[in-house]
Protein backbone atom coordinates (compact mmCIF):
# COMPACT_ATOMS: atom_id res chain seq x y z
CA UNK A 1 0.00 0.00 0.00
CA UNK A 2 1.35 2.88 -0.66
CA UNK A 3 -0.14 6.31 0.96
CA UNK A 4 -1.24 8.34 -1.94
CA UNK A 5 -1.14 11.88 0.16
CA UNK A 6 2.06 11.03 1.57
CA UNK A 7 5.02 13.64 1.38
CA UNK A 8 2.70 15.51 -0.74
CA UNK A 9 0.88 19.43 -0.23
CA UNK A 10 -2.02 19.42 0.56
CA UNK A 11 -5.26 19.02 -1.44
CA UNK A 12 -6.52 22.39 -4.07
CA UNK A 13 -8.65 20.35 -6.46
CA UNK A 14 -11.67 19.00 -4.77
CA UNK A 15 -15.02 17.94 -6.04
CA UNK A 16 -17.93 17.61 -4.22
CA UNK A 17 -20.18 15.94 -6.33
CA UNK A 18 -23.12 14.96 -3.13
CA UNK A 19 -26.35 16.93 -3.87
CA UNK A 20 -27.23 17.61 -0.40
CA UNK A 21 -24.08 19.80 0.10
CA UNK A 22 -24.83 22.80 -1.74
CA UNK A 23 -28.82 22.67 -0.11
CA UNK A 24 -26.81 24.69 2.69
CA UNK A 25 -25.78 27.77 0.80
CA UNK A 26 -23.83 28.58 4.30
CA UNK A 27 -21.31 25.09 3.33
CA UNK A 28 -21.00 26.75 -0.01
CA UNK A 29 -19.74 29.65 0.71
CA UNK A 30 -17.79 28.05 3.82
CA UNK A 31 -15.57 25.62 1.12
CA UNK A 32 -14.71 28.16 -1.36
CA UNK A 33 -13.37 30.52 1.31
CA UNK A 34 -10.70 27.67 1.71
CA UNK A 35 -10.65 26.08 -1.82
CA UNK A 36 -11.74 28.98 -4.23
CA UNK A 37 -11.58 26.61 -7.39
CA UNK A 38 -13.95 24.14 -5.81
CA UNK A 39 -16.30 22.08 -8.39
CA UNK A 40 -19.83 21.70 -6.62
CA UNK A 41 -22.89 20.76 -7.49
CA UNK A 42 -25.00 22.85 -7.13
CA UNK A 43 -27.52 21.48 -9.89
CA UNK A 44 -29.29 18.71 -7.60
CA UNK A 45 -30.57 15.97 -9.95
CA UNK A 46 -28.64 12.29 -9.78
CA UNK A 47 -28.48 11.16 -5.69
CA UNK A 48 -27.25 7.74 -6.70
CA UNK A 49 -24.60 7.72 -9.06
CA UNK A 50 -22.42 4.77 -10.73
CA UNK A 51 -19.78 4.61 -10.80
CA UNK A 52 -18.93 5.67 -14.69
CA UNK A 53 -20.96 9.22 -13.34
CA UNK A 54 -18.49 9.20 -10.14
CA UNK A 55 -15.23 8.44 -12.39
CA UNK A 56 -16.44 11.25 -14.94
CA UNK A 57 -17.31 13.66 -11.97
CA UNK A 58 -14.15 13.08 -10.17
CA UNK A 59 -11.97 12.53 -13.31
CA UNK A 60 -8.55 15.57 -12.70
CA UNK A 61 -9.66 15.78 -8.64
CA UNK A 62 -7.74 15.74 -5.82
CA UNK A 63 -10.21 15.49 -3.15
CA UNK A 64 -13.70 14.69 -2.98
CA UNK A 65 -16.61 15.40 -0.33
CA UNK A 66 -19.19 12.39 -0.90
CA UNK A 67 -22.77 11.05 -0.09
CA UNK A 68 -24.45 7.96 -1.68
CA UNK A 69 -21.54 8.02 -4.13
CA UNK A 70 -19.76 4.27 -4.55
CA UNK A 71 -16.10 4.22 -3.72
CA UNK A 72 -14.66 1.23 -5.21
CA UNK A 73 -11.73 -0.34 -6.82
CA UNK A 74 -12.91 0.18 -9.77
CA UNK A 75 -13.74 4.18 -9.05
CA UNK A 76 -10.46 4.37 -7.42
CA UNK A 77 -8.03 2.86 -10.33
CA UNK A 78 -9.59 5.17 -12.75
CA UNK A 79 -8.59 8.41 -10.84
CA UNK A 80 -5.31 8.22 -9.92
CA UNK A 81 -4.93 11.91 -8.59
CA UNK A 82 -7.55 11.26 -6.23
CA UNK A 83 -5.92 11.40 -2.52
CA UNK A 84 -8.22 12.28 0.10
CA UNK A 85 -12.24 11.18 0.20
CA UNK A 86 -14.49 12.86 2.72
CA UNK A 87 -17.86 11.56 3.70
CA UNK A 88 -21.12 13.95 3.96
CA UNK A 89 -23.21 11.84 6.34
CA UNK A 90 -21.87 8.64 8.89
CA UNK A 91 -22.89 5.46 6.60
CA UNK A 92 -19.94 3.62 5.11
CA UNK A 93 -21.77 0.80 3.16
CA UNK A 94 -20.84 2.37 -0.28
CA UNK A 95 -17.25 2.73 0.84
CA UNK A 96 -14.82 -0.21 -0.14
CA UNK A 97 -12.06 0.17 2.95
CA UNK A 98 -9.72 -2.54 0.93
CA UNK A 99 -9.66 -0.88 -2.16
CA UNK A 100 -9.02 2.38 -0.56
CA UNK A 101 -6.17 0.94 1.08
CA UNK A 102 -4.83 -0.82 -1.58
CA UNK A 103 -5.00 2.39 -3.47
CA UNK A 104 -4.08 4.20 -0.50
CA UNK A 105 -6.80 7.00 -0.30
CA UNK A 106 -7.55 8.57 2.30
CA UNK A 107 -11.18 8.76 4.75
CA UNK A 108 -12.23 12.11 6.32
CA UNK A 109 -15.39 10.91 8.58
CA UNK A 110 -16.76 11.44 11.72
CA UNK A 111 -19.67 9.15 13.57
CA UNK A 112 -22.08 10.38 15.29
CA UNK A 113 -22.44 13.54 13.53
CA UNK A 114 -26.09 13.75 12.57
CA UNK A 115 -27.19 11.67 15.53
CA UNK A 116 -29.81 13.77 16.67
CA UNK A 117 -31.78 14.46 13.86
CA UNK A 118 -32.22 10.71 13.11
CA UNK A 119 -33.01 10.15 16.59
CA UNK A 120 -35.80 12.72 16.58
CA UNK A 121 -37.13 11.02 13.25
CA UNK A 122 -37.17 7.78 14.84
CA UNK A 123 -39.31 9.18 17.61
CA UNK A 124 -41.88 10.85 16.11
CA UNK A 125 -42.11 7.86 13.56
CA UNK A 126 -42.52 6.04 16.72
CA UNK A 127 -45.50 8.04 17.84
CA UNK A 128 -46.74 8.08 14.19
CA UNK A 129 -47.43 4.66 14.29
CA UNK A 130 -48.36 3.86 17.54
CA UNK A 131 -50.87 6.89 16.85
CA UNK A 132 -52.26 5.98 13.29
CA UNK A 133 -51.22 9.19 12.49
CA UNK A 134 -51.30 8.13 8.47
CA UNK A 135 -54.86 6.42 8.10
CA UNK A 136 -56.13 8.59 10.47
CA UNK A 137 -54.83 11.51 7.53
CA UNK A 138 -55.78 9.41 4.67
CA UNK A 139 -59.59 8.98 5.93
CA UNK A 140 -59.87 12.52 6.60
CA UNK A 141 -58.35 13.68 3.34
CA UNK A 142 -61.09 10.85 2.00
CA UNK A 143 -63.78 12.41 3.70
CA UNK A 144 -63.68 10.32 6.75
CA UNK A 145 -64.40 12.37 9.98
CA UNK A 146 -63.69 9.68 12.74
CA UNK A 147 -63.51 10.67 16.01
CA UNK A 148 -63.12 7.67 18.15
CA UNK A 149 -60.29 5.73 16.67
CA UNK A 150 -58.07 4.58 19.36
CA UNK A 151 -54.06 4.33 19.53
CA UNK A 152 -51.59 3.78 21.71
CA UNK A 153 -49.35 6.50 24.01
CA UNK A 154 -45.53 6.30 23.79
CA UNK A 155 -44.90 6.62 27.54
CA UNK A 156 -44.65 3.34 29.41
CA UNK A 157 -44.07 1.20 26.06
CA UNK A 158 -41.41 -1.41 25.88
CA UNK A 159 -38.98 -0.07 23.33
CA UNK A 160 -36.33 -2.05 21.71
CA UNK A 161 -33.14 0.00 20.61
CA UNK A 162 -30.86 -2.68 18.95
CA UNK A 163 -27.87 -0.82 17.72
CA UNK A 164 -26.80 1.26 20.62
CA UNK A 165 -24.52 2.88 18.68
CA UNK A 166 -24.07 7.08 18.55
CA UNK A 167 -27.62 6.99 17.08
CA UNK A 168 -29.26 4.49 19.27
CA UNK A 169 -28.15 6.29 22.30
CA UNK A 170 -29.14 9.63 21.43
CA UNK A 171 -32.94 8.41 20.61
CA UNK A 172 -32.82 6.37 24.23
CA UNK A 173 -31.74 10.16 25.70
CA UNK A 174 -34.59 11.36 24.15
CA UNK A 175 -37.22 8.67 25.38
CA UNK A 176 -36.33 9.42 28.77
CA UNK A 177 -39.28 11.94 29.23
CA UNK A 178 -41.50 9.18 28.14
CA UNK A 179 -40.94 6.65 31.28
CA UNK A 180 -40.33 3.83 28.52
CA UNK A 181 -39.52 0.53 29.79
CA UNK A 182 -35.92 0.67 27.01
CA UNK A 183 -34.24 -2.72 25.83
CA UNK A 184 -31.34 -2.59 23.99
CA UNK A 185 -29.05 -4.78 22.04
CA UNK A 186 -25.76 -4.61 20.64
CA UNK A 187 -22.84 -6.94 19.66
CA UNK A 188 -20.68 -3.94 21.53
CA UNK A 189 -20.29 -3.55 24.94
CA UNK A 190 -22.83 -1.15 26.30
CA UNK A 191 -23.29 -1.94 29.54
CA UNK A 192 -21.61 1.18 30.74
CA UNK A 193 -24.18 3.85 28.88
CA UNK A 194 -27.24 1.30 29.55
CA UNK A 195 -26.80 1.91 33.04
CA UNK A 196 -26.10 5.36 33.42
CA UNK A 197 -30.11 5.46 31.64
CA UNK A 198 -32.05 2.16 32.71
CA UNK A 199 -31.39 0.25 29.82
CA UNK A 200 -31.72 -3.87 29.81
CA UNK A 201 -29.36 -5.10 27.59
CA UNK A 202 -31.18 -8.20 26.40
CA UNK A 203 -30.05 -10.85 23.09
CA UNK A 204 -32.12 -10.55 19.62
CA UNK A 205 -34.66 -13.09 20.23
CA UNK A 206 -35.36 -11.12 23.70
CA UNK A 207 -35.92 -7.72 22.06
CA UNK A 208 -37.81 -8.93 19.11
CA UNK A 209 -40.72 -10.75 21.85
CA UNK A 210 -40.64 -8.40 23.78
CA UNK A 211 -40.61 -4.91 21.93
CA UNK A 212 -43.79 -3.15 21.62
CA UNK A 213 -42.02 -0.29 19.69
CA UNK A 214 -38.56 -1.87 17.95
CA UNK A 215 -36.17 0.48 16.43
CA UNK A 216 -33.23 -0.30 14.04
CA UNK A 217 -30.04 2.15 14.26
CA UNK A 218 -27.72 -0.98 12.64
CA UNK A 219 -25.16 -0.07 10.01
CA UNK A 220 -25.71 -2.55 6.73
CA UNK A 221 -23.08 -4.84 6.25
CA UNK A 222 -22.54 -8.97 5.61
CA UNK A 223 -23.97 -9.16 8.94
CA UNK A 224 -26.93 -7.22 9.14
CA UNK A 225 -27.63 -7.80 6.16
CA UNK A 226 -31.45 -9.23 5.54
CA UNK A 227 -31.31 -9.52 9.28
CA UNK A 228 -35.01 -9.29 9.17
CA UNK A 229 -36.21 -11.72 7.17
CA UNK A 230 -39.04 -14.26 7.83
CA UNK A 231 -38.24 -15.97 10.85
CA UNK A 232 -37.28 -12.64 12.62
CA UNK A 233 -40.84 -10.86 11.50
CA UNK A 234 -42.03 -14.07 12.98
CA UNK A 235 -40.87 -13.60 15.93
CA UNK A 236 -41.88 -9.89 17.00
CA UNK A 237 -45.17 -9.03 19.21
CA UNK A 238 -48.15 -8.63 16.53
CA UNK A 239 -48.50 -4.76 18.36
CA UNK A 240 -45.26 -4.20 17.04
CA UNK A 241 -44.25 -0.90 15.48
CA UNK A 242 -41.17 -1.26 13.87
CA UNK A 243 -39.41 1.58 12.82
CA UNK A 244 -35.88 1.89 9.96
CA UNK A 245 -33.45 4.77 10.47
CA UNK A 246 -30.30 3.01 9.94
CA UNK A 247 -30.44 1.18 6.47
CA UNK A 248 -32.34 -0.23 3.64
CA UNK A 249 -31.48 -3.61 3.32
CA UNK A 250 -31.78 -4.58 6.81
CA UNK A 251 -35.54 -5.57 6.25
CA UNK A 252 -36.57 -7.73 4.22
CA UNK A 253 -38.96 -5.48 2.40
CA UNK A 254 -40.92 -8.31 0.23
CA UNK A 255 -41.68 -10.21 3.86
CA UNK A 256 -42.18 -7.15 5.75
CA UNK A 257 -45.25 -6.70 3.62
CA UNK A 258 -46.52 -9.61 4.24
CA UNK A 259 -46.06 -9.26 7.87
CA UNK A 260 -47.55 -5.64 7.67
CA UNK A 261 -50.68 -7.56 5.52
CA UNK A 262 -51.54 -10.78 7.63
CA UNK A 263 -50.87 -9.17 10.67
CA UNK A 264 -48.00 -10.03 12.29
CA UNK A 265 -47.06 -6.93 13.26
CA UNK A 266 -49.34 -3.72 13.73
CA UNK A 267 -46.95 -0.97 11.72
CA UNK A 268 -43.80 -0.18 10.26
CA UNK A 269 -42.71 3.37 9.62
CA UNK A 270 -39.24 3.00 7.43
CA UNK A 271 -36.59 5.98 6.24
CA UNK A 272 -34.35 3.75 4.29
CA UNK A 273 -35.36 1.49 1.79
CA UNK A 274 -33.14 -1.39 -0.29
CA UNK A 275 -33.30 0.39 -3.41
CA UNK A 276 -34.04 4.04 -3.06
CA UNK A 277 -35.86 5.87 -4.17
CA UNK A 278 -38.30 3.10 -3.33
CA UNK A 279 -40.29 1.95 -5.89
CA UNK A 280 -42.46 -0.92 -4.28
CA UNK A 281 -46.01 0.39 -4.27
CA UNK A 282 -47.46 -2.27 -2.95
CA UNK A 283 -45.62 -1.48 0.14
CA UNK A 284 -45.52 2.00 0.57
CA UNK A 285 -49.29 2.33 0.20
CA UNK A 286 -50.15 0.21 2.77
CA UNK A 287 -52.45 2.09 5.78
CA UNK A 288 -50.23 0.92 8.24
CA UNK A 289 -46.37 1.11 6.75
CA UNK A 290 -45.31 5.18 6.85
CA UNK A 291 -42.25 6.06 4.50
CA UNK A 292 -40.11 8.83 4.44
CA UNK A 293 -37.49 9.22 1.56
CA UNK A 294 -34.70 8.76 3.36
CA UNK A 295 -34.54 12.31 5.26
CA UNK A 296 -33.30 11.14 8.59
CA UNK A 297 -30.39 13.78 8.84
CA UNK A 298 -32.27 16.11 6.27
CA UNK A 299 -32.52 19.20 9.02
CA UNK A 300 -30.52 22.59 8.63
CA UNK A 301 -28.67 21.92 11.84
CA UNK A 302 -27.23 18.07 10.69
CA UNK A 303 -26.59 19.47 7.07
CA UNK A 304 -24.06 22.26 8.77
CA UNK A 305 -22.75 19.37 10.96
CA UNK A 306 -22.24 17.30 8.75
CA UNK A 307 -20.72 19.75 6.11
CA UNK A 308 -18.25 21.14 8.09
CA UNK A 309 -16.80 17.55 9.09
CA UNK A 310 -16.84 16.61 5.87
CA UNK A 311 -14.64 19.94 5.12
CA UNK A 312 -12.80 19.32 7.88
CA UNK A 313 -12.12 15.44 6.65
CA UNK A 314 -10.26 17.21 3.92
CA UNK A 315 -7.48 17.19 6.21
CA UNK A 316 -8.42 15.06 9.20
CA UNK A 317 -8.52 11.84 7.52
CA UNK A 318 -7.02 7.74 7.82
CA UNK A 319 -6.38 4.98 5.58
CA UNK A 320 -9.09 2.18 6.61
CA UNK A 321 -8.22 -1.33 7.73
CA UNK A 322 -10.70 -3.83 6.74
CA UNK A 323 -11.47 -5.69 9.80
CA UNK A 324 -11.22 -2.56 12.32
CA UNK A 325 -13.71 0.26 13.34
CA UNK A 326 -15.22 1.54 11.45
CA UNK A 327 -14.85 -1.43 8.89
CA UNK A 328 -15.73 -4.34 11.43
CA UNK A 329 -17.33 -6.55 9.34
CA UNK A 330 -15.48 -5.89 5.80
């Protein structure tokens, strides 16, 4: 491996071809102060690019600030001058560590960085389901005035947290006011944090029987990976609301509508999605299933957060190793 950055001056061409930067004209103008001959765009338009668009974007760059973009071998052999890439957001599953260190680019990233919007999604999708907040809208936007339609309260549910990560602990800070009976579940040790806020750490076939509300905050990879397929759906109380913040791909999407339809669990209110944008109608017109496209750290305050670490990756940055945080499982 050799270091690509190494004995070299520091970055001047950088690209930053993630939509969601420019949304924050602030970021904008915050870049070019220190990299005048930025390329940006500023256009919106492709979220999701291959990685031919990513080559031709990057093509003659330096540096790059990146969202959904892939980051593979392949990317990485066809731009040789790139040294440094920075991530706009926390999730890595797009990001090949081993190729980067074979090529020996550099990571600018920084966890936890948009850790309370997603947390506050996750809560009020929590009350959105527990509340039939979306048929309840539907049949009034159909005409439909009723009045008596009961849900269920937030405060004294059990909630199941499994990935106590960053996110996961910032959404159990913020069920505190609730009185919540929390469970959580991690392959990390969490004892420490679970105790300081009345968490029982319980194994995955504990949370899923016993959560009334369950919420995901697990990064995708081999592991996780279709974690919820049909045995686990099985397996979770039929007054489940399960919520997705972490990532598509987690959930079995084609079973989860079938547990959504026969009933073996009472709602699902997703973010992230296997392929997004979504395109399963099936599933994301069902009464009881609420989707959001993906907005979890879509708020002013993450998009600042998260653009000024990703600025600051520029020159804060590591080579990966597969096999260590935050590349566990590659």
């Amino acid at each position: 491996m050799a270091d690509r950055s190494a004995g070299l001056p520091p970055v001047k061409r950088i690209a930053v071809p993630a939509v969601s930067f420019a949304q924050h004209p602030g970021l904008v103008e915050h870049l070019l102060d220190r990299y005048p001959d930025a390329k940006i765009n500023n256009e919106g338009g492709i979220h999701y690019r291959t990685e031919e668009e990513t080559i031709a974007y990057l093509s003659g760059c330096e540096a790059a600030i990146i969202s959904f973009e892939i980051i593979s071998d392949r990317v990485l052999s066809a731009l040789p001058e790139l040294r440094v890439v920075s991530k706009l957001g926390v999730g890595l599953d797009r990001v090949d560590p081993l190729a980067m260190r074979r090529h020996g680019v550099r990571l600018g990233w920084t966890p936890g960085v948009n850790k309370r919007a997603v947390a506050e999604l996750a809560l009020g999708l929590a009350i959105t389901g527990l509340r039939h907040v979306v048929p309840c809208n539907l049949g009034i936007r159909a005409g439909e005035r009723q009045l008596t339609r009961l849900g269920r309260q937030l405060s004294g549910r059990v909630v199941g947290v499994h990935g106590v990560g960053q996110i996961g602990q910032e959404f159990i800070r913020l069920l505190q006011p609730f009185g919540c009976r929390v469970l959580g579940c991690d392959k990390e040790d969490r004892s420490e944090f679970c105790a300081r806020y009345g968490v029982e750490l319980v194994q995955p076939e504990e949370l899923y029987a016993r959560s009334e509300v369950l919420s995901i905050h697990l990064a995708l990879n081999p592991h996780t990976r279709m974690l919820y397929d049909t045995d686990t759906l099985r397996n979770l109380r039929p007054d489940c609301v399960l919520i997705n913040t972490g990532r598509g791909g987690i959930v079995d999407e084609k079973v989860l509508y079938r547990a959504l339809t026969e009933g073996w669990i009472a709602a699902a209110a997703f973010d992230v999605f296997e392929e997004e944008p979504p395109t399963d109608d099936a599933l994301l017109n069902l009464p009881n299933f609420v989707a959001t496209p993906h907005m979890g750290a879509s708020s002013v305050e993450a998009r600042w957060e998260m653009g000024i670490t990703a600025i600051k990756g520029l020159t804060d940055n590591f080579i990966p190793v597969p096999g260590k945080y935050p590349f566990e499982f590659s």
